[in-house]
C-alpha atoms as a PDB file:
ATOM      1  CA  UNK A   1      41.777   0.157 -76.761  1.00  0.00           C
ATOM      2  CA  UNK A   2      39.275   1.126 -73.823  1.00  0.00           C
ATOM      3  CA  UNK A   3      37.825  -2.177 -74.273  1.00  0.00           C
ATOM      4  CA  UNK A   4      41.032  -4.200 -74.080  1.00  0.00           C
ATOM      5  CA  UNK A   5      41.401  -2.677 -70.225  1.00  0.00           C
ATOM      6  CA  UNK A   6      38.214  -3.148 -69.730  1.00  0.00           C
ATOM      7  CA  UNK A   7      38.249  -7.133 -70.734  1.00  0.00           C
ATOM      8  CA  UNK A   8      41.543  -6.977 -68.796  1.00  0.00           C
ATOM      9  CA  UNK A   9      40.341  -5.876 -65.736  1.00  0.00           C
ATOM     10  CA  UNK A  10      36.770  -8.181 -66.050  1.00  0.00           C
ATOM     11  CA  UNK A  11      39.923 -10.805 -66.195  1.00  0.00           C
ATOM     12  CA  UNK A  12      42.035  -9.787 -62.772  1.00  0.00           C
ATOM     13  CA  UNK A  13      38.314  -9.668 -60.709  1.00  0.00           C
ATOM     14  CA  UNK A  14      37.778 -13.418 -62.234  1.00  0.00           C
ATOM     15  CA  UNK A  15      41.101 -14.549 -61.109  1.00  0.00           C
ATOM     16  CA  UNK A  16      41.986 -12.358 -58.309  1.00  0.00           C
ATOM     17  CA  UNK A  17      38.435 -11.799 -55.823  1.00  0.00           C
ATOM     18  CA  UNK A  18      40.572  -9.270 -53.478  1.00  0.00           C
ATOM     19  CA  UNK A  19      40.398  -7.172 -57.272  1.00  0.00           C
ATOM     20  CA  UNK A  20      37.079  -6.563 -57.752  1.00  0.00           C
ATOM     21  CA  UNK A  21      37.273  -3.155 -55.651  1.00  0.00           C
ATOM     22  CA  UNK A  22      39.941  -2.178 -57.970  1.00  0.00           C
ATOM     23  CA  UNK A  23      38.343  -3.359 -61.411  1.00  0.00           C
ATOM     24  CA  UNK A  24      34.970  -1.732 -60.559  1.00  0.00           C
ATOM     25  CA  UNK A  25      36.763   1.415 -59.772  1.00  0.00           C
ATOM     26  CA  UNK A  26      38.712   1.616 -62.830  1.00  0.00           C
ATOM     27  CA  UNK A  27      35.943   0.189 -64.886  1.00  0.00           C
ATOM     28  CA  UNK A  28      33.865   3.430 -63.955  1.00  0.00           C
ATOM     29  CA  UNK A  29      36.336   6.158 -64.839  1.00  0.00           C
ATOM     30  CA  UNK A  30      37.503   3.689 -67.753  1.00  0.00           C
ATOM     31  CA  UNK A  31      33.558   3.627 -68.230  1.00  0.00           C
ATOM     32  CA  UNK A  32      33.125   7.676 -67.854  1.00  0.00           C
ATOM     33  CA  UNK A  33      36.113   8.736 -70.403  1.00  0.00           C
ATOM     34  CA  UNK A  34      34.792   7.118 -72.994  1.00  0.00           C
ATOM     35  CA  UNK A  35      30.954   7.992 -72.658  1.00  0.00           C
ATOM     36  CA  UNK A  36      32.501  11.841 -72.221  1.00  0.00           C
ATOM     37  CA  UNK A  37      34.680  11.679 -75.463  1.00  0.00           C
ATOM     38  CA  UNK A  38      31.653  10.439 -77.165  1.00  0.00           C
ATOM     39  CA  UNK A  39      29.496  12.875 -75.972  1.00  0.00           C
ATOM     40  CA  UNK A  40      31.517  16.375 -75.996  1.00  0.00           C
ATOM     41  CA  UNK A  41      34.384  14.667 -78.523  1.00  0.00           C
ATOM     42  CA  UNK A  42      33.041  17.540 -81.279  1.00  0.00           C
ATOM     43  CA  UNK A  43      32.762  20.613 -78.411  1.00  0.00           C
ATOM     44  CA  UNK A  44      33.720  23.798 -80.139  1.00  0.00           C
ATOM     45  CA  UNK A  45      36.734  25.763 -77.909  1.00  0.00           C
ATOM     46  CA  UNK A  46      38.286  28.344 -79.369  1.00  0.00           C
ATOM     47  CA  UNK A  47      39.187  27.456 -82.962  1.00  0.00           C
ATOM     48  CA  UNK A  48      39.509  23.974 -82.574  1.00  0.00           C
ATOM     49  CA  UNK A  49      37.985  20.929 -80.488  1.00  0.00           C
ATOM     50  CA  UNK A  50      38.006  20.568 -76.727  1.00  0.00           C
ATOM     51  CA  UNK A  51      40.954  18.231 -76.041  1.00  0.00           C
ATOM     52  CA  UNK A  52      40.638  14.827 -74.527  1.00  0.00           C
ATOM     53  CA  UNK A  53      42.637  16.058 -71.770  1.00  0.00           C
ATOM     54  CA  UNK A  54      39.654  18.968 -70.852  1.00  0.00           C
ATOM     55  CA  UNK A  55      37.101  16.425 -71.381  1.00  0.00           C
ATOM     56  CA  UNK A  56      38.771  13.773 -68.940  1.00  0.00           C
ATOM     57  CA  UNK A  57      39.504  16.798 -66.227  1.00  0.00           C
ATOM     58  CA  UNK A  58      35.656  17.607 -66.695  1.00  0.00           C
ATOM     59  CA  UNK A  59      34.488  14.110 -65.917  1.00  0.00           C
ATOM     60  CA  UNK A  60      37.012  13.919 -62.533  1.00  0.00           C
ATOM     61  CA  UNK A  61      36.201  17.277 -61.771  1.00  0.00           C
ATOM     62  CA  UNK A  62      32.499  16.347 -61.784  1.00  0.00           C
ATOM     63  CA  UNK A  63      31.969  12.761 -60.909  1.00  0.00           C
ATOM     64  CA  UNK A  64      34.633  12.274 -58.418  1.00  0.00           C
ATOM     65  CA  UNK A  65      32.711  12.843 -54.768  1.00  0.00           C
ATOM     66  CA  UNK A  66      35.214  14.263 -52.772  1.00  0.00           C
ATOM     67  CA  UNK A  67      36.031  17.047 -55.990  1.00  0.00           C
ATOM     68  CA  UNK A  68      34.374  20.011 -54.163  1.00  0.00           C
ATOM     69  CA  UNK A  69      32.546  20.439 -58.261  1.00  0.00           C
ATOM     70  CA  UNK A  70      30.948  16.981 -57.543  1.00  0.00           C
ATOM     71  CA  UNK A  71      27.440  17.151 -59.314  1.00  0.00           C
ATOM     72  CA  UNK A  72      28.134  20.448 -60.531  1.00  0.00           C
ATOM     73  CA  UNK A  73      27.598  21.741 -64.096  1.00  0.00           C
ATOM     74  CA  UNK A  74      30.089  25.070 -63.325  1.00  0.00           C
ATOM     75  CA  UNK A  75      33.058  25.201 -62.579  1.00  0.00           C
ATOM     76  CA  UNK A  76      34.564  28.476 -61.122  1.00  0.00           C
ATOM     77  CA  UNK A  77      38.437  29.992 -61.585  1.00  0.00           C
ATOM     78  CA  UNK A  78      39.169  27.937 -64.888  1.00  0.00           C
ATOM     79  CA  UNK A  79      40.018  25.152 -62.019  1.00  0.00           C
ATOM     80  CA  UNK A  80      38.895  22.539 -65.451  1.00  0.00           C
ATOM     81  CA  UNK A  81      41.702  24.254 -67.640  1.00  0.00           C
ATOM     82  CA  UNK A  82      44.004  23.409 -64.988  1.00  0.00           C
ATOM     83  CA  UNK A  83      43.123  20.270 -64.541  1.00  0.00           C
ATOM     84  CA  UNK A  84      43.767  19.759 -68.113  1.00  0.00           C
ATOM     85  CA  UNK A  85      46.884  21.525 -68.283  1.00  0.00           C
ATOM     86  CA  UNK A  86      48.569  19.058 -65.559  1.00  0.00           C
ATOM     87  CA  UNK A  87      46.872  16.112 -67.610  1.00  0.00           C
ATOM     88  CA  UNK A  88      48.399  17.097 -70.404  1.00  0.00           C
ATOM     89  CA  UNK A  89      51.183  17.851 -68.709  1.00  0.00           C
ATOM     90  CA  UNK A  90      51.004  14.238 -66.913  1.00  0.00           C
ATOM     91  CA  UNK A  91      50.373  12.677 -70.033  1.00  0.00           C
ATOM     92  CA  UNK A  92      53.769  14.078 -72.023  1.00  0.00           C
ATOM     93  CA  UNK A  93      55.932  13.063 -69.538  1.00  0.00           C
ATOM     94  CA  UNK A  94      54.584   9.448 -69.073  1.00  0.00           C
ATOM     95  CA  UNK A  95      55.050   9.488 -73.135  1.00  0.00           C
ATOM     96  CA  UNK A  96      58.632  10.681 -72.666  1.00  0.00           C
ATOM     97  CA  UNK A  97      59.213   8.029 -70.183  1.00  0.00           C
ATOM     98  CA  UNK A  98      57.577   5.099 -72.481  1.00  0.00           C
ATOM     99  CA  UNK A  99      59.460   6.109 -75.445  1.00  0.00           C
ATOM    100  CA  UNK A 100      62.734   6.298 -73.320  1.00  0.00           C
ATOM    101  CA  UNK A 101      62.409   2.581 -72.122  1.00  0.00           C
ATOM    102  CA  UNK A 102      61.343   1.045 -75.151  1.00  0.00           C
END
């Protein structure tokens, strides 16, 4: 699926110039999820496996350079699980609203 936005995006930059800014920008996050779900899809946590939903609030909370954890391998206060939490949270209501309208 990541690589249908992907070619989608590569698409609007070829047709659209004044898109570029946007592709490349959602090309790296689009770009970032994947390579973390590849590389911490199997992390243990708790009894189970880290949810997508950590993993993608890792990656913001990491890569993103105005996160004040930008670059950082620790992050302080569980400020990751809530991250997660309002992804998740973020995530069931845009599924709510999906199902609703189709």
């Amino acid at each position: 699926m990541m690589d249908q936005v992907h070619q989608r995006f590569r698409k609007l930059a070829e047709i659209d110039p004044d898109r570029r800014g946007l592709s490349g920008v959602i090309d790296y996050w689009v770009t970032g999820l994947d390579d973390a779900v590849a590389t911490f899809k199997d992390y243990p946590l708790g009894g189970g496996k880290a949810p997508g939903e950590l993993l993608a609030g890792w990656l913001f909370l990491m890569k993103d350079s105005n996160s004040p954890y930008y670059g950082q391998a620790n992050i302080e206060n569980e400020v990751d699980t809530k991250v997660a939490l309002a992804l998740v949270a973020t995530r069931e209501r845009v599924t709510e609203w999906i199902d609703s309208v189709i």
